[in-house]
C-alpha atoms as a PDB file:
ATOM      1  CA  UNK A   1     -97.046 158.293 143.000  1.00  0.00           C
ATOM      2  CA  UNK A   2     -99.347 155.206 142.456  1.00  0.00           C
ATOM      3  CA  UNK A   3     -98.101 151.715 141.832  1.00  0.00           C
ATOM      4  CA  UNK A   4     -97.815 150.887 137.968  1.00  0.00           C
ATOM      5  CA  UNK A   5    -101.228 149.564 136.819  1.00  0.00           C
ATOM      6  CA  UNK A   6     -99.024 146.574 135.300  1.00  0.00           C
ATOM      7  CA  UNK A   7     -98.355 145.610 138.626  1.00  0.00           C
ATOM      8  CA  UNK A   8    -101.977 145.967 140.682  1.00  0.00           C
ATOM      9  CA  UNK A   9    -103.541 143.734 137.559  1.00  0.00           C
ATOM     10  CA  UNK A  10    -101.478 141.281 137.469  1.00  0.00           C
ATOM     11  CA  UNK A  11    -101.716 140.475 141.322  1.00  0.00           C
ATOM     12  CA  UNK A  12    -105.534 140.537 141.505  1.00  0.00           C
ATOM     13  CA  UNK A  13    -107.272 137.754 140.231  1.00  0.00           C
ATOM     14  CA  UNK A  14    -110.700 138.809 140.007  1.00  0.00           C
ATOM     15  CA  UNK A  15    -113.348 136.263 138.874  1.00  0.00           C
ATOM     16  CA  UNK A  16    -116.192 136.488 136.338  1.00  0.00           C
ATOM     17  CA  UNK A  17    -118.850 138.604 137.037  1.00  0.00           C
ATOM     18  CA  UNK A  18    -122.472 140.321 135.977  1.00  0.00           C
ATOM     19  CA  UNK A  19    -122.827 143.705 137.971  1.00  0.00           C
ATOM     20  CA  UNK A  20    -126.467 144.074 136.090  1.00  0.00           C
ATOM     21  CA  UNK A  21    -127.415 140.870 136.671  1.00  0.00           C
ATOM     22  CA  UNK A  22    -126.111 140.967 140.571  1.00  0.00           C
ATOM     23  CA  UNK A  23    -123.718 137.444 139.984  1.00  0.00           C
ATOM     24  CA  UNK A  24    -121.110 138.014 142.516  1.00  0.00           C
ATOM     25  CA  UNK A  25    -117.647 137.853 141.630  1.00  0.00           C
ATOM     26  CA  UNK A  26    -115.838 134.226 142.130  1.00  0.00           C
ATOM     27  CA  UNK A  27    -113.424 133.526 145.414  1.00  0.00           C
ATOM     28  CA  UNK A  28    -110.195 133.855 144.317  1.00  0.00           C
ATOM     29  CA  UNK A  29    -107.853 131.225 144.342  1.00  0.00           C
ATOM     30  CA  UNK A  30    -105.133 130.920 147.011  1.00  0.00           C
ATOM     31  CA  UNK A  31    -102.043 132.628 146.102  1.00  0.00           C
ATOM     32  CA  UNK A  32    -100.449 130.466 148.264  1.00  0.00           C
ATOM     33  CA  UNK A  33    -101.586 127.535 150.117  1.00  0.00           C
ATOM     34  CA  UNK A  34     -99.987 124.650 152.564  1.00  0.00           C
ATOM     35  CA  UNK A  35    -101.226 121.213 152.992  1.00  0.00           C
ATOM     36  CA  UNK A  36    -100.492 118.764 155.700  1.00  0.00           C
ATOM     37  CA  UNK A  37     -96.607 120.618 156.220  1.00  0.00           C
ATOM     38  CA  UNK A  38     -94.961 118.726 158.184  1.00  0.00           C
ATOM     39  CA  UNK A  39     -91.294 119.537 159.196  1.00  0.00           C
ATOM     40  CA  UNK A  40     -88.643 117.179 161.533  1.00  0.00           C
ATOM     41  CA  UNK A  41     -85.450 117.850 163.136  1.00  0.00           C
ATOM     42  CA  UNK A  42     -83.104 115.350 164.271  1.00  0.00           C
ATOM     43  CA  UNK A  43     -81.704 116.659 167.428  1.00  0.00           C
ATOM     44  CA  UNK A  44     -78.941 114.213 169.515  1.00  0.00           C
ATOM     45  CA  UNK A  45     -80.770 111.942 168.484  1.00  0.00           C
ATOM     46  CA  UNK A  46     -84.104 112.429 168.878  1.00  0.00           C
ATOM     47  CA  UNK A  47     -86.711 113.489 166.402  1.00  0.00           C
ATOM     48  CA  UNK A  48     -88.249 117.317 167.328  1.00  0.00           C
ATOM     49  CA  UNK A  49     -91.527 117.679 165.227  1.00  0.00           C
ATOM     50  CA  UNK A  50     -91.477 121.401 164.489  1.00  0.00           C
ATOM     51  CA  UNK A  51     -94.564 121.460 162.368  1.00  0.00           C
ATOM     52  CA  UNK A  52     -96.797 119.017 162.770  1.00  0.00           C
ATOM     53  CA  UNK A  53     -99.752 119.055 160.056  1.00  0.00           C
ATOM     54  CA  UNK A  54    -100.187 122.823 158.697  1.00  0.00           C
ATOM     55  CA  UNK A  55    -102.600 123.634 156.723  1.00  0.00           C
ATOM     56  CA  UNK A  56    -103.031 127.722 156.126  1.00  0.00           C
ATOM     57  CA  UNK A  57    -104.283 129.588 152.714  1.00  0.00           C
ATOM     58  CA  UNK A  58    -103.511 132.794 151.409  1.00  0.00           C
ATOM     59  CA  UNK A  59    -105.875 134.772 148.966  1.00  0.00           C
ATOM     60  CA  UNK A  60    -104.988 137.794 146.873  1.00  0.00           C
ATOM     61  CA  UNK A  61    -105.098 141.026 148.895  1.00  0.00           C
ATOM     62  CA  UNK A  62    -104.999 139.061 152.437  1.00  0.00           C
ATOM     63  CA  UNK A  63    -102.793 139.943 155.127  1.00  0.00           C
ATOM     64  CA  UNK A  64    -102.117 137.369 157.474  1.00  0.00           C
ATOM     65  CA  UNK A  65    -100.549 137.562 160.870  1.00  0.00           C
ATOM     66  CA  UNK A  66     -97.924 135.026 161.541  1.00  0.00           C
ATOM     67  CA  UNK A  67     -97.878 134.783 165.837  1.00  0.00           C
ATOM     68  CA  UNK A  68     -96.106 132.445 168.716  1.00  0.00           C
ATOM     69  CA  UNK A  69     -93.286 131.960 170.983  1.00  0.00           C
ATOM     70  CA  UNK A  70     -89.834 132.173 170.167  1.00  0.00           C
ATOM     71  CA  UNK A  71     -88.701 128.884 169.276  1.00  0.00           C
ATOM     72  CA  UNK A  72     -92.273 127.798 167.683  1.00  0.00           C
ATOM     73  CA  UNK A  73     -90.884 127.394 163.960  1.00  0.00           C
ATOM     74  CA  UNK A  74     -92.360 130.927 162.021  1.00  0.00           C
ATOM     75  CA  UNK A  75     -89.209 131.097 160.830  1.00  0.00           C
ATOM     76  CA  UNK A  76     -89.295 127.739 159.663  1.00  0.00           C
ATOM     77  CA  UNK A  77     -93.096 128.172 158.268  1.00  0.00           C
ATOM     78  CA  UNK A  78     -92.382 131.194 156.193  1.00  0.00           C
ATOM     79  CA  UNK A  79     -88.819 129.278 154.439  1.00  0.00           C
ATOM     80  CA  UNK A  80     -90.795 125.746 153.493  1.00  0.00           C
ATOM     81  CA  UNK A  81     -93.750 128.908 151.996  1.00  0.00           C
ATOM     82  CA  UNK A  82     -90.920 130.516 150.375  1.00  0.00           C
ATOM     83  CA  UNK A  83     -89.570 127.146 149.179  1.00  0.00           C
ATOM     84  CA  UNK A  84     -86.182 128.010 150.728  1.00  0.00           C
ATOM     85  CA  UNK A  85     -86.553 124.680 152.437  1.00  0.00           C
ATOM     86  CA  UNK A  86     -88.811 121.303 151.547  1.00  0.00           C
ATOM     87  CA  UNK A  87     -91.173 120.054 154.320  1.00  0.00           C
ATOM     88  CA  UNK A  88     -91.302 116.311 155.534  1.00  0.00           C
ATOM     89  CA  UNK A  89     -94.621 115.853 154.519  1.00  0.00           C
ATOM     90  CA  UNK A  90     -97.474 117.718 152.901  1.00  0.00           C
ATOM     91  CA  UNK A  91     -97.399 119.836 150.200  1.00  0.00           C
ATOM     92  CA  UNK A  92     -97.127 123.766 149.135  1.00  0.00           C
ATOM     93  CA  UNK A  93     -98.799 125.569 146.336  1.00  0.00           C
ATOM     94  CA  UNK A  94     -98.109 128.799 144.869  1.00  0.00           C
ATOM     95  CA  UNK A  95    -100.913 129.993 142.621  1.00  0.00           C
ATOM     96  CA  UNK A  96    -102.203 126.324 142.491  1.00  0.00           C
ATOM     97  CA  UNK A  97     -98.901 124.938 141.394  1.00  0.00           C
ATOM     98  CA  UNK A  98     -97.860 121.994 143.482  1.00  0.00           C
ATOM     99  CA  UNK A  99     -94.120 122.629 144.168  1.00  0.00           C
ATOM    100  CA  UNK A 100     -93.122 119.453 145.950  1.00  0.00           C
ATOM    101  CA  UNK A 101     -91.618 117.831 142.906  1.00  0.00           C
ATOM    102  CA  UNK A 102     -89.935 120.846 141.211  1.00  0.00           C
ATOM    103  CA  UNK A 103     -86.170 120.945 140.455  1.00  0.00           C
ATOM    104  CA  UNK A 104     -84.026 123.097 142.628  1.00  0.00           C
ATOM    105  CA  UNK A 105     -83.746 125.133 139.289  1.00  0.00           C
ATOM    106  CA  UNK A 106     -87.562 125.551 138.982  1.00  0.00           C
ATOM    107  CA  UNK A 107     -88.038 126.364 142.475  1.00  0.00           C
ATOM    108  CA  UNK A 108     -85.411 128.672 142.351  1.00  0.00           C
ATOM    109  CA  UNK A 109     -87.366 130.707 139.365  1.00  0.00           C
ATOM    110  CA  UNK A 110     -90.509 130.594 141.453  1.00  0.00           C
ATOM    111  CA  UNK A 111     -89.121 132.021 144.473  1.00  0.00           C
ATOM    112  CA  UNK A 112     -87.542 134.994 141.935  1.00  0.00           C
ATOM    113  CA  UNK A 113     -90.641 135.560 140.302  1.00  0.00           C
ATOM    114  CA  UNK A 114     -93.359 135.169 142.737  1.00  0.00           C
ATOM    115  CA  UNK A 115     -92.409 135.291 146.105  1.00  0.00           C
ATOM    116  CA  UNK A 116     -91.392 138.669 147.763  1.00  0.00           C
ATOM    117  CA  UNK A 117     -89.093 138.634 151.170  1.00  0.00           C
ATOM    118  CA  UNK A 118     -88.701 140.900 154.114  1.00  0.00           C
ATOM    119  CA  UNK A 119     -86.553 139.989 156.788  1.00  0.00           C
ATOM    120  CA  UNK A 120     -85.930 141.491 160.612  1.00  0.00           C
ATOM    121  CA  UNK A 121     -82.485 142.736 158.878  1.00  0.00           C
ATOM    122  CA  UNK A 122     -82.751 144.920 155.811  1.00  0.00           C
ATOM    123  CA  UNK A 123     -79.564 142.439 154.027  1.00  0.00           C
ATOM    124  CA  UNK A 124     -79.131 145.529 151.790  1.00  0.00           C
ATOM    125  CA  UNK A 125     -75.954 145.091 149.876  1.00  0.00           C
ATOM    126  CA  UNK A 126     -73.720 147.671 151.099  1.00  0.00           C
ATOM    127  CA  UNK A 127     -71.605 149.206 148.230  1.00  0.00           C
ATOM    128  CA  UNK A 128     -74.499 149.584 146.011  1.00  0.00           C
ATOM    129  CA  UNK A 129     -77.046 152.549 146.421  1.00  0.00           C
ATOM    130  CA  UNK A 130     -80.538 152.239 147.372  1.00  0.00           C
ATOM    131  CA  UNK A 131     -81.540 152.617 143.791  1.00  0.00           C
ATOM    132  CA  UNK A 132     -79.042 150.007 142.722  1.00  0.00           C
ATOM    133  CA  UNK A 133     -80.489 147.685 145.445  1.00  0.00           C
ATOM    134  CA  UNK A 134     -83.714 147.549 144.235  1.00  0.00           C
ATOM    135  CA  UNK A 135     -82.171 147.649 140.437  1.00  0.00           C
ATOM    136  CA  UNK A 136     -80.175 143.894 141.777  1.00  0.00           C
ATOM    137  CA  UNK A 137     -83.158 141.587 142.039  1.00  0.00           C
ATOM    138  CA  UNK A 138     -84.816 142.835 138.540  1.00  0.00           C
ATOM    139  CA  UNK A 139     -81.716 142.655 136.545  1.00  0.00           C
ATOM    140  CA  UNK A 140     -80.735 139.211 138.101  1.00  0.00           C
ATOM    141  CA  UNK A 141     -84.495 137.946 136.259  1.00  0.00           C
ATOM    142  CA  UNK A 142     -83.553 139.569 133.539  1.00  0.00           C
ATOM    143  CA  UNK A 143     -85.006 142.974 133.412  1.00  0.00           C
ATOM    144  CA  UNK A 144     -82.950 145.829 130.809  1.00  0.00           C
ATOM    145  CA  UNK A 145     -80.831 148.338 133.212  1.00  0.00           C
ATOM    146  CA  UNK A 146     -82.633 151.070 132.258  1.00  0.00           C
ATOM    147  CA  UNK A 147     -86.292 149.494 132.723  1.00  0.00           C
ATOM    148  CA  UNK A 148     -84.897 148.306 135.941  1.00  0.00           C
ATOM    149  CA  UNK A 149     -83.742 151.879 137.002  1.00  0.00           C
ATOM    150  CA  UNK A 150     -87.003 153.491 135.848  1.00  0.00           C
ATOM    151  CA  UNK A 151     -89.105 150.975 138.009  1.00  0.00           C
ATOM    152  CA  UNK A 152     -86.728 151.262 141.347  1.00  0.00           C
ATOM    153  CA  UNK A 153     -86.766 155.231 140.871  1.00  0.00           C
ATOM    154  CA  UNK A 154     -90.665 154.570 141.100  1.00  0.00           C
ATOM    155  CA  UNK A 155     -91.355 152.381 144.199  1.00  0.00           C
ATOM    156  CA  UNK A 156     -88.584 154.499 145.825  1.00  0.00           C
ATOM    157  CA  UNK A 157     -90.558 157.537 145.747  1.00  0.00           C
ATOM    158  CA  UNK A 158     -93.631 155.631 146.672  1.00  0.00           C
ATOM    159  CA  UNK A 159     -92.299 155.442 150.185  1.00  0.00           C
ATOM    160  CA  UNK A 160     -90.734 158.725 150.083  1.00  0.00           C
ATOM    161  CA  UNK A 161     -87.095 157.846 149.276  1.00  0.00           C
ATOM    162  CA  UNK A 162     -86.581 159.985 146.076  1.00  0.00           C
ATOM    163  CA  UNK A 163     -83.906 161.846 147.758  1.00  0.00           C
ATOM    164  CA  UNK A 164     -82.144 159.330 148.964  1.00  0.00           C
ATOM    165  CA  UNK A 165     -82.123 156.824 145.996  1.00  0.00           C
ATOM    166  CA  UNK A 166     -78.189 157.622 145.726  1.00  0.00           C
ATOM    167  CA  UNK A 167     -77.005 156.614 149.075  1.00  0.00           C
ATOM    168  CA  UNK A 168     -75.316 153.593 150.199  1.00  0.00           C
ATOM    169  CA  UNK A 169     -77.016 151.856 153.345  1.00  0.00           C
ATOM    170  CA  UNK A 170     -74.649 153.199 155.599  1.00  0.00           C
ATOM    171  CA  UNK A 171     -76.331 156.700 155.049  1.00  0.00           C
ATOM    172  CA  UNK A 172     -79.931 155.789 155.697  1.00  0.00           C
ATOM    173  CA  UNK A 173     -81.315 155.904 158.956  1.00  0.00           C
ATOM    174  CA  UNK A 174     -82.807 152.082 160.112  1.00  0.00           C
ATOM    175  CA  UNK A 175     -86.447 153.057 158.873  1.00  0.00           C
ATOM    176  CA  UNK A 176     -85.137 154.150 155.352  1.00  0.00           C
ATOM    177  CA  UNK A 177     -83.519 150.733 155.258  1.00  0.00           C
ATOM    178  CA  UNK A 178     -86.241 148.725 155.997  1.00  0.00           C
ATOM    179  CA  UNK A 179     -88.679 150.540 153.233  1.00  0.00           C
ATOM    180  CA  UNK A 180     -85.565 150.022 150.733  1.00  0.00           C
ATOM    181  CA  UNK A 181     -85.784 146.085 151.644  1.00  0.00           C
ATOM    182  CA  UNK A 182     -89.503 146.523 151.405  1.00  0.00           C
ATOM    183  CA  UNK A 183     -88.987 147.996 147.758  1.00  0.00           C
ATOM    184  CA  UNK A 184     -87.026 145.554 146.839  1.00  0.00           C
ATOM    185  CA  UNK A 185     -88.952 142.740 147.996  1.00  0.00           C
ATOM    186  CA  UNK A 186     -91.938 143.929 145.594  1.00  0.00           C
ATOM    187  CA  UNK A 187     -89.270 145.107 142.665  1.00  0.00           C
ATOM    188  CA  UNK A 188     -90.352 142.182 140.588  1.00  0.00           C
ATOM    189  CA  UNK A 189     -94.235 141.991 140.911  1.00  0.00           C
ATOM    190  CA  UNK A 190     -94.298 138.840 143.185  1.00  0.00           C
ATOM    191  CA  UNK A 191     -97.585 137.273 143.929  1.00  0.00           C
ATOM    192  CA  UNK A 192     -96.998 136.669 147.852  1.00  0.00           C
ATOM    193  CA  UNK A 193     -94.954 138.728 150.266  1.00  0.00           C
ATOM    194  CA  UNK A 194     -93.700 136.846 153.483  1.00  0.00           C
ATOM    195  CA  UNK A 195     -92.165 138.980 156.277  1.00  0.00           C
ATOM    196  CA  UNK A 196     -90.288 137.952 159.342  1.00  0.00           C
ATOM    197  CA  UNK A 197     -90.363 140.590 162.002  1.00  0.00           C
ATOM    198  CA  UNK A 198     -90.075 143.259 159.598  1.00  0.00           C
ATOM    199  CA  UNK A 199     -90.232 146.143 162.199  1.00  0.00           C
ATOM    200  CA  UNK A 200     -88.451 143.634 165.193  1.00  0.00           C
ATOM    201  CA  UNK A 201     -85.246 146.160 164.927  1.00  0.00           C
ATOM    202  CA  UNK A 202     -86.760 149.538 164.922  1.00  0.00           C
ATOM    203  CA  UNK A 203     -87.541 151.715 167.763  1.00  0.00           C
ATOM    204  CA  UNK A 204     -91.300 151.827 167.809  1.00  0.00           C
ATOM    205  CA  UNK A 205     -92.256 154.886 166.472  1.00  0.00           C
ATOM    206  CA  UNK A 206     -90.285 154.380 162.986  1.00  0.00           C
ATOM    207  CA  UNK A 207     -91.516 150.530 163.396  1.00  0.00           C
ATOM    208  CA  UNK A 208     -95.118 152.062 163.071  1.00  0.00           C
ATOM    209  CA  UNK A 209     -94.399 153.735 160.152  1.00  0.00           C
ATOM    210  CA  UNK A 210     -92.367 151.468 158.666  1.00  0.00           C
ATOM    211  CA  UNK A 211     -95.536 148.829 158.870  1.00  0.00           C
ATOM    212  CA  UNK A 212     -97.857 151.381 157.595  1.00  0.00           C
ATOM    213  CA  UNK A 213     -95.650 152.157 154.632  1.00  0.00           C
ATOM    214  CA  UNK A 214     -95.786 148.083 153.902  1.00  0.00           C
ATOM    215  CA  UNK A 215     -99.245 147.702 154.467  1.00  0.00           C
ATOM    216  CA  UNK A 216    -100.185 150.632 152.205  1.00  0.00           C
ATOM    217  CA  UNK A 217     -98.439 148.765 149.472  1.00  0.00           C
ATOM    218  CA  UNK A 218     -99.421 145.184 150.479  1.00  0.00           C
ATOM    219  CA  UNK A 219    -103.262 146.619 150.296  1.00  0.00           C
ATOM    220  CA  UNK A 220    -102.495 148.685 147.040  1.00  0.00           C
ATOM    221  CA  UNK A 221    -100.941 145.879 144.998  1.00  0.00           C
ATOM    222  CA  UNK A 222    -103.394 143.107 146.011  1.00  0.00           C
ATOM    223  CA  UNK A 223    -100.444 140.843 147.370  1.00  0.00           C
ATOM    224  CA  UNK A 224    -101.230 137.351 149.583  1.00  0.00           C
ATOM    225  CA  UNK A 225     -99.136 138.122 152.570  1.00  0.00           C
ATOM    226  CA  UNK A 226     -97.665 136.373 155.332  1.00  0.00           C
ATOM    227  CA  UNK A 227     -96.332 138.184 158.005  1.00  0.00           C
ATOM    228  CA  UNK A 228     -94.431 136.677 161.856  1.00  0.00           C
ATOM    229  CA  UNK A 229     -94.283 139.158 164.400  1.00  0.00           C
ATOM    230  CA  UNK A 230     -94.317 138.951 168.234  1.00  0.00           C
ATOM    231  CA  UNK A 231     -95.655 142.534 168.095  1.00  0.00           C
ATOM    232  CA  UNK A 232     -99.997 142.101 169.138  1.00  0.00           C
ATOM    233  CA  UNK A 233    -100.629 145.371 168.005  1.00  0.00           C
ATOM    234  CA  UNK A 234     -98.856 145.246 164.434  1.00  0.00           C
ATOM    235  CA  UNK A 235    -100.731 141.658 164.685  1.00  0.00           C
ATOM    236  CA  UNK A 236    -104.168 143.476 165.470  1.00  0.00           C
ATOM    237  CA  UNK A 237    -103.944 145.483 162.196  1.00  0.00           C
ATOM    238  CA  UNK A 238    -104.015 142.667 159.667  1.00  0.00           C
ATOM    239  CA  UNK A 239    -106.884 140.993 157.974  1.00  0.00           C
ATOM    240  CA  UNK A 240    -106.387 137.821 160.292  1.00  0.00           C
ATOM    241  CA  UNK A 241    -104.098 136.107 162.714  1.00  0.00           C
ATOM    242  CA  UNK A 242    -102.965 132.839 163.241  1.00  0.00           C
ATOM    243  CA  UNK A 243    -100.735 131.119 166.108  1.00  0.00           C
ATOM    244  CA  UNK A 244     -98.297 128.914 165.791  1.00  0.00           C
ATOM    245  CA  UNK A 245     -98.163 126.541 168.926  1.00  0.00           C
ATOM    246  CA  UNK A 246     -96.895 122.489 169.366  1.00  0.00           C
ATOM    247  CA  UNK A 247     -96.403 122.736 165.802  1.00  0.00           C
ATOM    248  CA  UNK A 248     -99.789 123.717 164.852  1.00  0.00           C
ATOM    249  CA  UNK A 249    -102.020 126.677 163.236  1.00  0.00           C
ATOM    250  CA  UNK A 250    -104.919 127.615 165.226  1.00  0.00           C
ATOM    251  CA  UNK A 251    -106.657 130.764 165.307  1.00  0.00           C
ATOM    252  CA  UNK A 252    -105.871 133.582 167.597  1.00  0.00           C
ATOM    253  CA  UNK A 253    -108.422 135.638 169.895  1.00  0.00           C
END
């Protein structure tokens, strides 16, 4: 079943255009965009610069690869882009909307509204049902129960889950729990999906199909995403990749 046409339009931004006439469509804005992020510890002591000047965009329908040692700060990248944490310095936009000097309350809203998350663990809540997992997020912003059941029913059968919408976590194998996280993540039409090692706890067949499922829907819905991995080939099948080393972006390969 496709993906409601409510939520592919409202993702891709498409600028003006004149097919007759040949004009070519506009560049999209970024969906989501980092300036100068700059991000300091305070270790014993001494002052560990974790990031250290990034600067990365992300444009609707682009899947970036997120890359570098353990211990290089993705994990760190993708919470100041989430606006889970503020940076030292710099600045992030989400859909050109400088967020540096929101309220905790405002930034809060954003993150509901516009920013999708997949983690290495699904964090499904256990005594609810698949269904009712992906139900949670859209009722917490306000969506009616029954819109909210209609719309989780959906994406669950997207990724083949129909049959399983009633059972708890405990009952899904470690694949079906990661495409329930990835439902959920994308249950309220964000703009930008960011992913930390969403296949890092699979065996690497279901991993495969776990990151094909995502990307299918990534590609489908015209989302900006950001995804870390240590795994070259998932890496490889993205739009672009970008390492994180000494607390810098630079490309990679």
């Amino acid at each position: 079943m496709p993906l409601p046409e409510s939520f592919i339009g409202r993702l891709r931004e498409k600028g003006p255009a004149n097919e007759a006439l040949g004009t070519p469509q506009a560049i999209p804005a970024p969906a989501l965009e980092l300036r100068g992020v700059r991000r300091v510890f305070l270790l014993a002591g001494i002052e560990l610069t974790v990031l250290d000047g990034i600067d990365l965009g992300l444009r609707p329908g682009e899947i970036v690869a997120l890359v570098g040692p353990s211990g290089a700060g993705k994990s760190t990248l993708l919470h100041i882009a989430g606006l889970l944490e503020r940076p030292d310095g710099g600045a992030v936009l989400i859909g050109g909307e400088d967020c540096g000097s929101l309220s905790d309350e405002r930034r809060t809203l954003l993150r509901r509204s516009e920013i999708g998350f997949v983690y290495q663990f699904h964090h499904l809540l256990p005594e609810f049902s698949a269904l009712e997992n992906v139900m949670l997020p859209q009722m917490i912003a306000g969506v009616a129960r029954s819109r909210a059941r209609g719309k989780a029913a959906e994406l669950l059968d997207r990724v083949g889950l129909a049959n399983r919408a009633r059972h708890r976590p405990a009952r899904l194998s470690g694949g079906e729990q990661q495409r329930v996280a990835i439902v959920r993540a994308l249950a309220n039409e964000p703009r930008i999906l960011l992913a930390d090692e969403p296949t890092g706890n699979l065996d690497h067949a279901t991993g495969d199909s776990v990151l094909t499922t995502l990307l299918d829907l990534v590609r489908h819905s015209g989302l900006a995403a950001l995804i870390a991995t240590h795994n070259l080939d998932l890496a490889r099948r993205l739009d672009r990749v970008v390492a994180l080393e000494d607390g810098r972006l630079k490309p990679f390969g």
